[in-house]
Protein backbone atom coordinates (compact mmCIF):
# COMPACT_ATOMS: atom_id res chain seq x y z
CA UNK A 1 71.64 -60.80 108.79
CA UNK A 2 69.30 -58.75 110.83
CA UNK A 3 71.95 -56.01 111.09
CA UNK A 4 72.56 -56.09 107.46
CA UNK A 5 68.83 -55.43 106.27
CA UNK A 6 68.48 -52.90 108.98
CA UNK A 7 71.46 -51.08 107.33
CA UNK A 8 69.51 -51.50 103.49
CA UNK A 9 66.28 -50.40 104.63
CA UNK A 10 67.90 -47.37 106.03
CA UNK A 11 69.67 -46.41 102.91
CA UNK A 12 66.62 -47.02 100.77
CA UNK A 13 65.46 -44.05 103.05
CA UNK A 14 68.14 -42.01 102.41
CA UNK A 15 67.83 -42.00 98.89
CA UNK A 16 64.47 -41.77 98.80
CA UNK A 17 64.50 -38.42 101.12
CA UNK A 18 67.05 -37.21 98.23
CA UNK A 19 64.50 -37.90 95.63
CA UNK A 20 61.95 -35.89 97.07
CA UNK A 21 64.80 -33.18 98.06
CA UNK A 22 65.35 -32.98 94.32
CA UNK A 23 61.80 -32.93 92.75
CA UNK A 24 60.82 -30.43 95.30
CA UNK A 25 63.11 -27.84 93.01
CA UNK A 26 60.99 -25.07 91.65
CA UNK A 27 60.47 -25.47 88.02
CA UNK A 28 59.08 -23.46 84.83
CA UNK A 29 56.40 -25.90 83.54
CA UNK A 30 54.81 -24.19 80.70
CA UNK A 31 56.97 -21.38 80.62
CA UNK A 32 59.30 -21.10 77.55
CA UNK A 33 63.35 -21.18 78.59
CA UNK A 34 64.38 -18.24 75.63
CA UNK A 35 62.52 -15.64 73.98
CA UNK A 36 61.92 -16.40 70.16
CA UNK A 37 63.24 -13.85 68.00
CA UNK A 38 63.01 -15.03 64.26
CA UNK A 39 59.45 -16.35 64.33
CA UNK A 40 59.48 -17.11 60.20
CA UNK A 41 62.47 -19.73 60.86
CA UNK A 42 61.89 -22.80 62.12
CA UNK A 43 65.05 -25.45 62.21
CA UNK A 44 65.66 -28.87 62.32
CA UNK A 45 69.09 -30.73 63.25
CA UNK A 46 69.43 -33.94 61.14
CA UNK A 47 71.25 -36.19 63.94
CA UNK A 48 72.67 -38.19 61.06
CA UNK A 49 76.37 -37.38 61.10
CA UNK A 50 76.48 -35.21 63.95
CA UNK A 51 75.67 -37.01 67.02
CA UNK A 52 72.98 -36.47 69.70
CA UNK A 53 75.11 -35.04 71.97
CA UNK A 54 76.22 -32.17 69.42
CA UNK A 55 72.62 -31.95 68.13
CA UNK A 56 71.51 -31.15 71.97
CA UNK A 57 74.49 -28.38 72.12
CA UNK A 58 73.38 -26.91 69.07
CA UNK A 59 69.44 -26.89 69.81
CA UNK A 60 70.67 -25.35 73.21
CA UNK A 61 72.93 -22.79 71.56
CA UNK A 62 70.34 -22.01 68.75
CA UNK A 63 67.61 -21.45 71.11
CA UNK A 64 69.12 -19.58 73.62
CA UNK A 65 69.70 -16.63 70.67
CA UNK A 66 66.21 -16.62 69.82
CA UNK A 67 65.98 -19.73 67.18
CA UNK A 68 62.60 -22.22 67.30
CA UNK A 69 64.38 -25.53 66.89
CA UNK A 70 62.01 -28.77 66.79
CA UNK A 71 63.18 -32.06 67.69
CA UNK A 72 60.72 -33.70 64.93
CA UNK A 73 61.03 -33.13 61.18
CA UNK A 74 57.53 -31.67 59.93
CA UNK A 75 56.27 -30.00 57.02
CA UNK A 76 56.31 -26.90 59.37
CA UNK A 77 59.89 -26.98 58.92
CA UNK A 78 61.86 -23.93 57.02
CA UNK A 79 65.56 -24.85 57.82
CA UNK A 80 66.81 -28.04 57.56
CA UNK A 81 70.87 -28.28 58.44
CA UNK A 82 72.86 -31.56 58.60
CA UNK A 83 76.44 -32.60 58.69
CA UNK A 84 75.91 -35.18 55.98
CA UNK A 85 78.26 -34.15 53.04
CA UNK A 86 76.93 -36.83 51.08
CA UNK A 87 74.14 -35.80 49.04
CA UNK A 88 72.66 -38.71 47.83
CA UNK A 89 72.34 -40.54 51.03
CA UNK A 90 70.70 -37.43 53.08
CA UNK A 91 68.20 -36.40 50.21
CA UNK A 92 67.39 -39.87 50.08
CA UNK A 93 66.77 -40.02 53.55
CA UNK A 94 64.61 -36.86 53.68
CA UNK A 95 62.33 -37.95 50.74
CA UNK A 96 61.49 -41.12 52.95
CA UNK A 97 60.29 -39.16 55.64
CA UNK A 98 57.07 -38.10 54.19
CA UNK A 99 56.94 -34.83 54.09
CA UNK A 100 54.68 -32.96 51.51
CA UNK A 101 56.39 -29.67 51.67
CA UNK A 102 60.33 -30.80 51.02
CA UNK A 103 60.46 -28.61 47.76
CA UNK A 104 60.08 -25.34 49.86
CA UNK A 105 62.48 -26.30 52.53
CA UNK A 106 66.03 -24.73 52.67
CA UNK A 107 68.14 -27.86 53.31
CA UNK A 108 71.71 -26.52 54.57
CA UNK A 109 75.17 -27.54 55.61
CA UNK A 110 76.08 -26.56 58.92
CA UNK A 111 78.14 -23.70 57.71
CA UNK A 112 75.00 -21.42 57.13
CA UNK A 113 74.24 -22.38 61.13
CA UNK A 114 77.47 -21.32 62.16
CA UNK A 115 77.35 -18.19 60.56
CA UNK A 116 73.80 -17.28 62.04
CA UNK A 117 74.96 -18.25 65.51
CA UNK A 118 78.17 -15.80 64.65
CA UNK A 119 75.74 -13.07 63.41
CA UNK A 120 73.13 -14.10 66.06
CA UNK A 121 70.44 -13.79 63.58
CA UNK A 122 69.61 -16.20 60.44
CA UNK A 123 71.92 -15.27 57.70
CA UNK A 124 70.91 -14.68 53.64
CA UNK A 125 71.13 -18.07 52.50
CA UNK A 126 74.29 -18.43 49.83
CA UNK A 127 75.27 -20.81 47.22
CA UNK A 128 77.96 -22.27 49.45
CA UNK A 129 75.08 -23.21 52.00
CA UNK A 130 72.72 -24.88 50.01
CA UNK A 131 72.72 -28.72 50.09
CA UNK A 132 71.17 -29.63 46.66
CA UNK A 133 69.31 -32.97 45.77
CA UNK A 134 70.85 -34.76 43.21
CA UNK A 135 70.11 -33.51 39.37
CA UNK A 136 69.10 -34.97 36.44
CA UNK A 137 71.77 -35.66 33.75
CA UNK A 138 71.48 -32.65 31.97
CA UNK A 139 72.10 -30.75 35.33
CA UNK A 140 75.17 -32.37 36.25
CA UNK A 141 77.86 -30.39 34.62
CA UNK A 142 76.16 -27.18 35.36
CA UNK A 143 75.43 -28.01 39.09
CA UNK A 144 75.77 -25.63 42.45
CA UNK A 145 79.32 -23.89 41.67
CA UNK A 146 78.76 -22.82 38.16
CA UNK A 147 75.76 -21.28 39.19
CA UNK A 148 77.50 -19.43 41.66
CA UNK A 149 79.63 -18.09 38.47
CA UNK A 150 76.79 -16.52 36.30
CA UNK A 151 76.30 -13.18 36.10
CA UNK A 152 73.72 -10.55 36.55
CA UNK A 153 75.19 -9.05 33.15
CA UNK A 154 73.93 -10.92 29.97
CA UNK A 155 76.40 -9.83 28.34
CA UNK A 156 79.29 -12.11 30.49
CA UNK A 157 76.65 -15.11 30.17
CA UNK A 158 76.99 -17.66 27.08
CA UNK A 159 73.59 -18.18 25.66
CA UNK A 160 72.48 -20.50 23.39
CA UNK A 161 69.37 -20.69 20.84
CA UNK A 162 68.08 -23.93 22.79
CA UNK A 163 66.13 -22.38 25.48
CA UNK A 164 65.99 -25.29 28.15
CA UNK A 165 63.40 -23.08 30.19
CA UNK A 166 61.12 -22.16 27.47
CA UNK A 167 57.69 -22.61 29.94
CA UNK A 168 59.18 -20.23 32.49
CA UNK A 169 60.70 -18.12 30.39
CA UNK A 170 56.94 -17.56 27.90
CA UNK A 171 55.43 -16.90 31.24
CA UNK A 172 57.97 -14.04 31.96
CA UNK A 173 57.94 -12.71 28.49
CA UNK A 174 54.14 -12.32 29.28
CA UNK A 175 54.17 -10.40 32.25
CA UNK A 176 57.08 -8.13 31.12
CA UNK A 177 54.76 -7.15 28.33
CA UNK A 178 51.86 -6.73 30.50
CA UNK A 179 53.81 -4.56 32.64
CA UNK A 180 55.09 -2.54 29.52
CA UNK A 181 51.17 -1.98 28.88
CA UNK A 182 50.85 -0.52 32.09
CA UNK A 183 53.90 1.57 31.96
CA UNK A 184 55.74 -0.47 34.76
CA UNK A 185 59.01 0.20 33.01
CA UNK A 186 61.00 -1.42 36.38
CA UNK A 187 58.80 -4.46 36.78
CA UNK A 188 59.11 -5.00 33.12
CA UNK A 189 63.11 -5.03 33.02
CA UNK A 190 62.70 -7.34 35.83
CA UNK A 191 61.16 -10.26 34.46
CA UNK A 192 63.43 -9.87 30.98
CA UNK A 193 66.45 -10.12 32.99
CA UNK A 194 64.91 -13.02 34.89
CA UNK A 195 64.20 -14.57 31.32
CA UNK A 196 67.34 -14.03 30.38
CA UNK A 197 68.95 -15.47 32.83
CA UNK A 198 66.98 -18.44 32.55
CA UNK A 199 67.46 -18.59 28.78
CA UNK A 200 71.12 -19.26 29.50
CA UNK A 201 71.07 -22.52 31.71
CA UNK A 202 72.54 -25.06 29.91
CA UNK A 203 69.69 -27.22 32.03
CA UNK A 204 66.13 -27.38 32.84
CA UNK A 205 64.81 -26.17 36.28
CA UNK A 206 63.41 -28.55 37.72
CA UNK A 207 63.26 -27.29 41.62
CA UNK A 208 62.57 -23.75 42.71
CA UNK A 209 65.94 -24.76 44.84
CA UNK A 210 67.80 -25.33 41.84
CA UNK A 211 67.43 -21.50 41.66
CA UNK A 212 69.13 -20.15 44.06
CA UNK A 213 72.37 -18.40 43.54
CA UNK A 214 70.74 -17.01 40.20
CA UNK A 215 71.06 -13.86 39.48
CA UNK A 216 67.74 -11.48 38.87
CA UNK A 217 65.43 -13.83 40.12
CA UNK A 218 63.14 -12.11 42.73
CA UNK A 219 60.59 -13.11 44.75
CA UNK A 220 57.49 -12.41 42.07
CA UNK A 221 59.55 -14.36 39.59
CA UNK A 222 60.42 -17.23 41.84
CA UNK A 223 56.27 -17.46 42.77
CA UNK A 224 55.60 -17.69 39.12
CA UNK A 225 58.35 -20.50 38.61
CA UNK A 226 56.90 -22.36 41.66
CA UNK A 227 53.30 -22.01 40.54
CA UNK A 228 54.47 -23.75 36.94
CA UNK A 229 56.61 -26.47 38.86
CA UNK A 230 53.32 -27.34 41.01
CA UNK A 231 50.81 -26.93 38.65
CA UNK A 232 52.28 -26.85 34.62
CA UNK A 233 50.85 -23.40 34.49
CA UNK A 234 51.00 -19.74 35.74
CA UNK A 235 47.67 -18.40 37.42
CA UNK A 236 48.78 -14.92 36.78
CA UNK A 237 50.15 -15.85 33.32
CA UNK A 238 46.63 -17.26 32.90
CA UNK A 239 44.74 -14.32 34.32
CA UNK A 240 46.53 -11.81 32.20
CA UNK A 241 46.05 -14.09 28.56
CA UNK A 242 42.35 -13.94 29.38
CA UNK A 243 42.38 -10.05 29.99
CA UNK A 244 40.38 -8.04 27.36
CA UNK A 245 42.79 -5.15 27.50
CA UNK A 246 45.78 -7.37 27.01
CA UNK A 247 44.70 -8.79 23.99
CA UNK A 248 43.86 -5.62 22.69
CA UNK A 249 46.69 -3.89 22.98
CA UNK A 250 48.76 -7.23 21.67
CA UNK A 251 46.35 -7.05 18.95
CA UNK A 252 46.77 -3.42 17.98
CA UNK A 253 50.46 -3.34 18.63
CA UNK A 254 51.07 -5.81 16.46
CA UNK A 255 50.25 -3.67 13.36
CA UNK A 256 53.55 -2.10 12.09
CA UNK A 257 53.27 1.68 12.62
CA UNK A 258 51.09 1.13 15.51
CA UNK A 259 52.64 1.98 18.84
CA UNK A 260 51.78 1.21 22.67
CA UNK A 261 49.74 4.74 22.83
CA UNK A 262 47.84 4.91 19.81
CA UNK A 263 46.82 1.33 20.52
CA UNK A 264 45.41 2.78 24.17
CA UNK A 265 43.85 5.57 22.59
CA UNK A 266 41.74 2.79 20.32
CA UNK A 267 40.97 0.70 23.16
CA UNK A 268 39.87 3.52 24.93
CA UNK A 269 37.56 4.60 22.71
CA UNK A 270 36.12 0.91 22.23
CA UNK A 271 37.78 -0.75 19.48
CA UNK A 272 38.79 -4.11 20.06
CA UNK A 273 39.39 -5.67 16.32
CA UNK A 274 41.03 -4.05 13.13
CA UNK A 275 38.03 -3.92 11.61
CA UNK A 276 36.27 -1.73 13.85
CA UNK A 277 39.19 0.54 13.69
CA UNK A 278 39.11 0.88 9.76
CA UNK A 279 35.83 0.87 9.66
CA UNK A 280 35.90 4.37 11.52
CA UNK A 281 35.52 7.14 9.83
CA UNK A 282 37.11 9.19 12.69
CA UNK A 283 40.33 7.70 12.40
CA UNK A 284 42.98 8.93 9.70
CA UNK A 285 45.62 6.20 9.51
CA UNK A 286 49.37 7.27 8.99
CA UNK A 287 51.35 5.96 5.82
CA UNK A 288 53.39 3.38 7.73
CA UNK A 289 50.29 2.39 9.40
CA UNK A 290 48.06 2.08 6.31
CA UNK A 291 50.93 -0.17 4.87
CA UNK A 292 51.02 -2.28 8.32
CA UNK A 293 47.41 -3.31 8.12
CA UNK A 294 47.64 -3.71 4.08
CA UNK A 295 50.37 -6.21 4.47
CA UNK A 296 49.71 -7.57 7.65
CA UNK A 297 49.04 -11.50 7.05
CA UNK A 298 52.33 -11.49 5.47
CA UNK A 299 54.51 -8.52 7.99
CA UNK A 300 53.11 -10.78 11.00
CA UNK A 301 53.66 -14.15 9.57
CA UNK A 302 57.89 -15.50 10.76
CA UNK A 303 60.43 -14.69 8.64
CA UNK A 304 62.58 -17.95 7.78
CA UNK A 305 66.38 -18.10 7.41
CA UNK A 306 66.65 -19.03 3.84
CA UNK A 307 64.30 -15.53 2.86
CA UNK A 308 66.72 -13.37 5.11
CA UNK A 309 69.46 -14.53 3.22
CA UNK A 310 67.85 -13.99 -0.22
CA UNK A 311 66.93 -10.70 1.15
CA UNK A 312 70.43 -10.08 1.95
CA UNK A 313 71.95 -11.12 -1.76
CA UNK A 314 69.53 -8.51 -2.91
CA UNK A 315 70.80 -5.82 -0.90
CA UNK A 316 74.09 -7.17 -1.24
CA UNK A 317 73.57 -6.78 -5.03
CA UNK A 318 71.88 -3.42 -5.14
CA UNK A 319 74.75 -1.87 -2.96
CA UNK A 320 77.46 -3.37 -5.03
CA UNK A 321 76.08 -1.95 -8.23
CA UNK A 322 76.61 1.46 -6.38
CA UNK A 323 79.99 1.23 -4.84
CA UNK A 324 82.34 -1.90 -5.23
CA UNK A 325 83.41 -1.59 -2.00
CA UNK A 326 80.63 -1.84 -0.21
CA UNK A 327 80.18 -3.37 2.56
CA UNK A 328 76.61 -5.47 4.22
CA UNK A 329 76.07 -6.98 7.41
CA UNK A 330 72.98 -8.79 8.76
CA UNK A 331 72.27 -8.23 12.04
CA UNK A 332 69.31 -8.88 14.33
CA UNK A 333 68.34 -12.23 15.92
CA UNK A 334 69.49 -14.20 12.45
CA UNK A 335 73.14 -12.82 13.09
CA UNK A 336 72.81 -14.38 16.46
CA UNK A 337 72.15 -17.52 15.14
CA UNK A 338 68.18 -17.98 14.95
CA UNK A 339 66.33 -20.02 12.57
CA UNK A 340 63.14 -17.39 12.28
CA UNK A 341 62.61 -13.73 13.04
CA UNK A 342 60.15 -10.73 12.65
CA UNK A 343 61.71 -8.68 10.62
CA UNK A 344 65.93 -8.77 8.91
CA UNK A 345 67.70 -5.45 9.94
CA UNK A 346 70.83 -4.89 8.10
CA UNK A 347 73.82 -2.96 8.01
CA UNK A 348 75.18 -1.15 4.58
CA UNK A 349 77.90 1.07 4.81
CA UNK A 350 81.20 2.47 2.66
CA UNK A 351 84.86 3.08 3.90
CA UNK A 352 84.23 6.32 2.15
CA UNK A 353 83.75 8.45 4.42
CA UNK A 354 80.36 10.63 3.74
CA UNK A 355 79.15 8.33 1.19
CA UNK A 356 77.49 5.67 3.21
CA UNK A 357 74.11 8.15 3.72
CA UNK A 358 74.07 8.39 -0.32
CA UNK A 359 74.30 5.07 -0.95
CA UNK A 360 71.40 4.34 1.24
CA UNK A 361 69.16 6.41 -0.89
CA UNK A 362 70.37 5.28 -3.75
CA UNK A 363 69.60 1.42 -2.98
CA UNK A 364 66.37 2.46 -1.92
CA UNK A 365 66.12 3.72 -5.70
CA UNK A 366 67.12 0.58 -6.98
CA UNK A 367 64.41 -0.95 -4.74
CA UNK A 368 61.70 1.13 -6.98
CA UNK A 369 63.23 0.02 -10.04
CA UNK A 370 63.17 -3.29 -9.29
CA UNK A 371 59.30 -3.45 -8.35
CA UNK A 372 59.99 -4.49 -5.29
CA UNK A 373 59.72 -1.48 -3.02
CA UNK A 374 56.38 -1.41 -1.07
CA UNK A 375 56.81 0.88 1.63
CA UNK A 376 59.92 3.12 2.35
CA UNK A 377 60.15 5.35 5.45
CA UNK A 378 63.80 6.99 5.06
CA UNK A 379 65.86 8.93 8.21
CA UNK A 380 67.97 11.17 7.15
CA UNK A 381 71.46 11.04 9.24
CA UNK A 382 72.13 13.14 12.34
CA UNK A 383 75.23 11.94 13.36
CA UNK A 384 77.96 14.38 15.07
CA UNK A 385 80.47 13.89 17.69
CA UNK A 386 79.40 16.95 19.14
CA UNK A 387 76.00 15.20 20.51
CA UNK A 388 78.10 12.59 22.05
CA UNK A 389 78.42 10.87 24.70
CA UNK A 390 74.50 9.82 24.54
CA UNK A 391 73.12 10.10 28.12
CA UNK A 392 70.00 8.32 27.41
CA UNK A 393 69.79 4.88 27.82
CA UNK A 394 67.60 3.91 25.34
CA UNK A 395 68.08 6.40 22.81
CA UNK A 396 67.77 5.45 19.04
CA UNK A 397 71.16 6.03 16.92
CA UNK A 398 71.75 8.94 14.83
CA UNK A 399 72.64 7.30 11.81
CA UNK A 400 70.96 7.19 8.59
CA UNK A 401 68.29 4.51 8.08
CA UNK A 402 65.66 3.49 6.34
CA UNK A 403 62.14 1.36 7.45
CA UNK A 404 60.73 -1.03 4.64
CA UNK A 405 58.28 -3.48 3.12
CA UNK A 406 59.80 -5.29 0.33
CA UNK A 407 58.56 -7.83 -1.93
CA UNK A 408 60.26 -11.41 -2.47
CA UNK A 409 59.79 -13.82 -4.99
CA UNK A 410 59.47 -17.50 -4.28
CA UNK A 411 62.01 -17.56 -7.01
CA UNK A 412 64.79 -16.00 -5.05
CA UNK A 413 64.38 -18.22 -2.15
CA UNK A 414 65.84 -21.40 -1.64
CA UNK A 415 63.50 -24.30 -0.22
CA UNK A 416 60.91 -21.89 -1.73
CA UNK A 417 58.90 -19.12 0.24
CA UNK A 418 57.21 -19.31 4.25
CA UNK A 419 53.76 -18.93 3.05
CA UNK A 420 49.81 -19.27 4.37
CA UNK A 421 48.05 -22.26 3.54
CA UNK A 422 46.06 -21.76 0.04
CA UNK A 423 48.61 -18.57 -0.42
CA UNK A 424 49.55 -18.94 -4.15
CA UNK A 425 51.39 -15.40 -4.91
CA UNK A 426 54.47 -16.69 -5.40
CA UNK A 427 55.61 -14.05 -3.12
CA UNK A 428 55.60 -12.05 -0.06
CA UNK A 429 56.08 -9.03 1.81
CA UNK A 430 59.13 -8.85 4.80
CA UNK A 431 59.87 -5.58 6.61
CA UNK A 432 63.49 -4.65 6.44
CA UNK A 433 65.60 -2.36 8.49
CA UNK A 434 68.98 -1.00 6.95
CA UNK A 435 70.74 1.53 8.82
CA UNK A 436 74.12 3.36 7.24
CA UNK A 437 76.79 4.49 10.33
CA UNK A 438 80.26 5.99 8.85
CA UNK A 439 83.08 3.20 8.65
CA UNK A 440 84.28 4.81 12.04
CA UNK A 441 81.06 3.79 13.80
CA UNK A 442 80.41 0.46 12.48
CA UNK A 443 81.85 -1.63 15.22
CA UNK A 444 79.59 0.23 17.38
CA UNK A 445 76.46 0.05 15.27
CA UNK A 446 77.04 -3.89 14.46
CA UNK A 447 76.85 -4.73 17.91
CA UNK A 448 73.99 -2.37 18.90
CA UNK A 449 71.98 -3.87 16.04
CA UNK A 450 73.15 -7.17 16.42
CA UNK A 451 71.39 -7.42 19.77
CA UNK A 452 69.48 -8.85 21.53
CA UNK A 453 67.90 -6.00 23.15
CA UNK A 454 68.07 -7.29 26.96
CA UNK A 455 71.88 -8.55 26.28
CA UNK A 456 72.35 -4.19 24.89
CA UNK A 457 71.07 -3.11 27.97
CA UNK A 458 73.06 -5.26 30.23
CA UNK A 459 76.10 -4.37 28.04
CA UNK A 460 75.83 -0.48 28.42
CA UNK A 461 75.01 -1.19 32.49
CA UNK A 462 78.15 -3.26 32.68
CA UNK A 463 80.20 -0.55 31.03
CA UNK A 464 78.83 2.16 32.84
CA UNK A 465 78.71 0.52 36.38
CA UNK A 466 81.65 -1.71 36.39
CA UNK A 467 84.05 0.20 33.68
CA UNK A 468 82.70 4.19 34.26
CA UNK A 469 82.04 4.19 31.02
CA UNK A 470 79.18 5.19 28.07
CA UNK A 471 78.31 2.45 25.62
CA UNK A 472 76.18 3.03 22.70
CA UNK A 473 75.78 2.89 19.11
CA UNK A 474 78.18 5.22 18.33
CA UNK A 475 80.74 5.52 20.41
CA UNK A 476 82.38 4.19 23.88
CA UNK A 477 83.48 7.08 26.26
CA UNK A 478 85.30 6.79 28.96
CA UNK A 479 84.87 8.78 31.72
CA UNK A 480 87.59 8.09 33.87
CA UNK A 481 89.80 9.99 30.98
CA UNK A 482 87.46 11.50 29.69
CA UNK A 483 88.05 11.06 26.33
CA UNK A 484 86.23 8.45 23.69
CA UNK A 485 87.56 5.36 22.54
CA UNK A 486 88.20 4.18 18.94
């Protein structure tokens, strides 16, 4: 027995001398074990699904490539990335965790990991990546792979009149103006294609994440978006509403006739209301613009769907009187399928060839006739193949057109006239484009006046960068065989 504890005791001294041996190892206390690289990334591994064993790999592998990895889920977290393919169950999870900054977090599937470790940097975060909460009803159909399928092209996107996004997409409307005030052409484009893109969801945002995958949305647009989502409003929207220039110039352009630099001009010289600005004797108002501010309570006012179509039995009349042939087209946002407009643009045209200019002139004749003509600004054609294919981008058609204020009677209008409380004319004035293209040109012209402008632009970028072609009013050119197309 004496033996035996003898024998213990010794052991017990053994091991104990090994202990020591061990601890006595240098060691880096305080000093990190891998340089950190990517400083704006910070990860966390959910365990959930994965396994602690594979978590401590991963943290290891991350780390050693220059990765900050925490072992604790905070609010200081950028990356989360899990295993978990079931939705549901890990956004649940992650919303009972507490965290107050969950919205801005990128939460991942492993994949996007992998392919940093591959790339040994944090890869641009992609549609196939993103692990999305689970959406409201209305977002279900449309959830993370059709968004994957929308285009940066309006012109490939279906859009529909019921604008699920209409709080984000105001604000951008805003600041695209602004920005056209300020002669930002780039930054203006910018936040109409963002609008646009927006104004095709078949749901509502309702997370900045929802967002990503989406084409045109940049950084400035997604602050805006986030700023709404937090607060209900836009700071910078806000800002730029309460600007005294701003509502100047929205004031001044809104006058038909009036454009972006003659309204400067008046603010620069100190005019900030319409009545200053007729009141000076220095200023010598143009015809169209003496006609703007005339008929302004009525050329400002919306323009309903029932008075487009009366106008467009009066043209329709008026041009058939000419020519029985004749042929009329609305375009504009009513041929799109809106209730209300600005204005009604229309297209009036022959298969007669050289006879579509004449007839123009001729209903514009009627017009006077009738009484109803009160302001008539006519472009005489200068069409020619020989000044095509356009370069310009923006360039206004060659075709013969005419600008006007007509007068319609409540009597021509079914459901009876869009008028101003206490307004008892029994009529009103409505500007009205018509433009006159040869028969050979008026698939062109129907969808360049058909609109809408941003879904034009998009079209003639798609044609020239994807086909290598030229896209406008008149024609489509291709320059791959150099020859135009019919």
């Amino acid at each position: 027995m004496q033996a035996k504890s003898l024998v213990c005791e010794e052991e017990d001294q053994v091991s104990s001398v090994k202990t020591i041996r061990k601890r006595s190892k240098p060691t880096s206390v305080g000093v990190p074990s891998h340089v950190i690289k990517f400083k704006e990334v910070r990860l966390y591994l959910v365990e959930r699904k994965m396994g602690s064993s594979r978590r401590s790999f991963l943290t290891q592998l991350a780390r050693s490539k220059g990765f900050v990895v925490d072992d604790i889920l905070s609010d200081e977290i950028t990356h989360v990335v899990s295993e978990d393919s079931e939705t549901s169950s890990l956004w649940t999870w992650l919303k009972g965790c507490g965290l107050g900054n969950l919205s801005k977090m990128q939460v991942l599937h492993i994949s996007w990991f992998t392919d940093s470790m591959r790339e040994g940097r944090p890869v641009t975060v992609e549609n196939r990546h993103l692990i999305q909460d689970a959406l409201p009803a209305l977002q279900i159909e449309s959830a993370l792979a059709p968004v994957a399928m929308i285009s940066q092209y309006a012109c490939q996107r279906r859009t529909s009149t019921d604008n699920k996004n209409k709080i984000f997409t105001d604000a951008f409307e805003i600041l695209a103006e602004n920005y056209e005030f300020n002669d930002l052409k780039s930054s203006c484009i910018a936040f109409r294609r963002a609008a646009s893109v927006l104004k095709s969801l078949p749901w509502t945002v309702e997370c900045i994440g929802a967002t990503q995958g989406l084409p045109c949305l940049r950084e400035h647009t997604k602050a805006v978006m986030e700023d709404i989502l937090q607060c209900g409003r836009s700071f910078e929207v806000e800002k730029i509403l309460s600007s005294e220039r701003y509502q100047t110039l929205k004031l001044f352009t809104s006058v038909f006739g009036v454009g972006l630099k003659t309204a400067e001009k008046w603010y620069l010289r100190g005019l900030r209301s319409f009545s200053e600005i007729l009141a000076e004797p220095s200023i010598e108002l143009n015809r169209m613009q003496k006609s703007g501010f005339l008929h302004y309570g009525d050329i400002s006012r919306a323009v309903t769907k029932a008075e487009a179509q009366a106008l467009g039995n009066i043209i329709d009349e008026a041009a058939h009187l000419i020519t029985s042939d004749a042929v009329i087209a609305m375009t504009g946002g009513f041929r799109r399928g809106k209730e209300v407009g600005h204005d009604v643009d229309f297209i009036v045209t022959t298969p007669e060839a050289g006879k579509e200019e004449y007839m123009l002139r001729q209903i514009i004749d009627s017009f006077k006739k009738q009484g109803i003509l009160l302001y008539c600004e006519y472009q005489a054609s200068t069409f020619h193949m020989s000044k095509l294919p356009c370069q310009s981008f923006e360039a206004m058609d060659y075709f013969a057109k005419c600008f006007l204020i007509l007068r319609l009677e409540a009597s021509r209008v079914d459901g009876g006239l869009s008028c101003a409380e206490g307004d008892n004319r029994g009529w009103r004035a409505i500007r009205v484009d018509l433009v006159s293209p040869p028969m050979d040109r008026y698939a062109f012209a129907l969808l360049g006046w058909t609109g809408s402008t941003q879904f034009d632009r998009d079209l003639r970028r798609f044609a020239r960068s994807e086909r290598r072609m030229i896209l406008d009013n008149h024609t489509l050119y291709d320059k791959t065989k150099v020859q135009f197309n019919t």
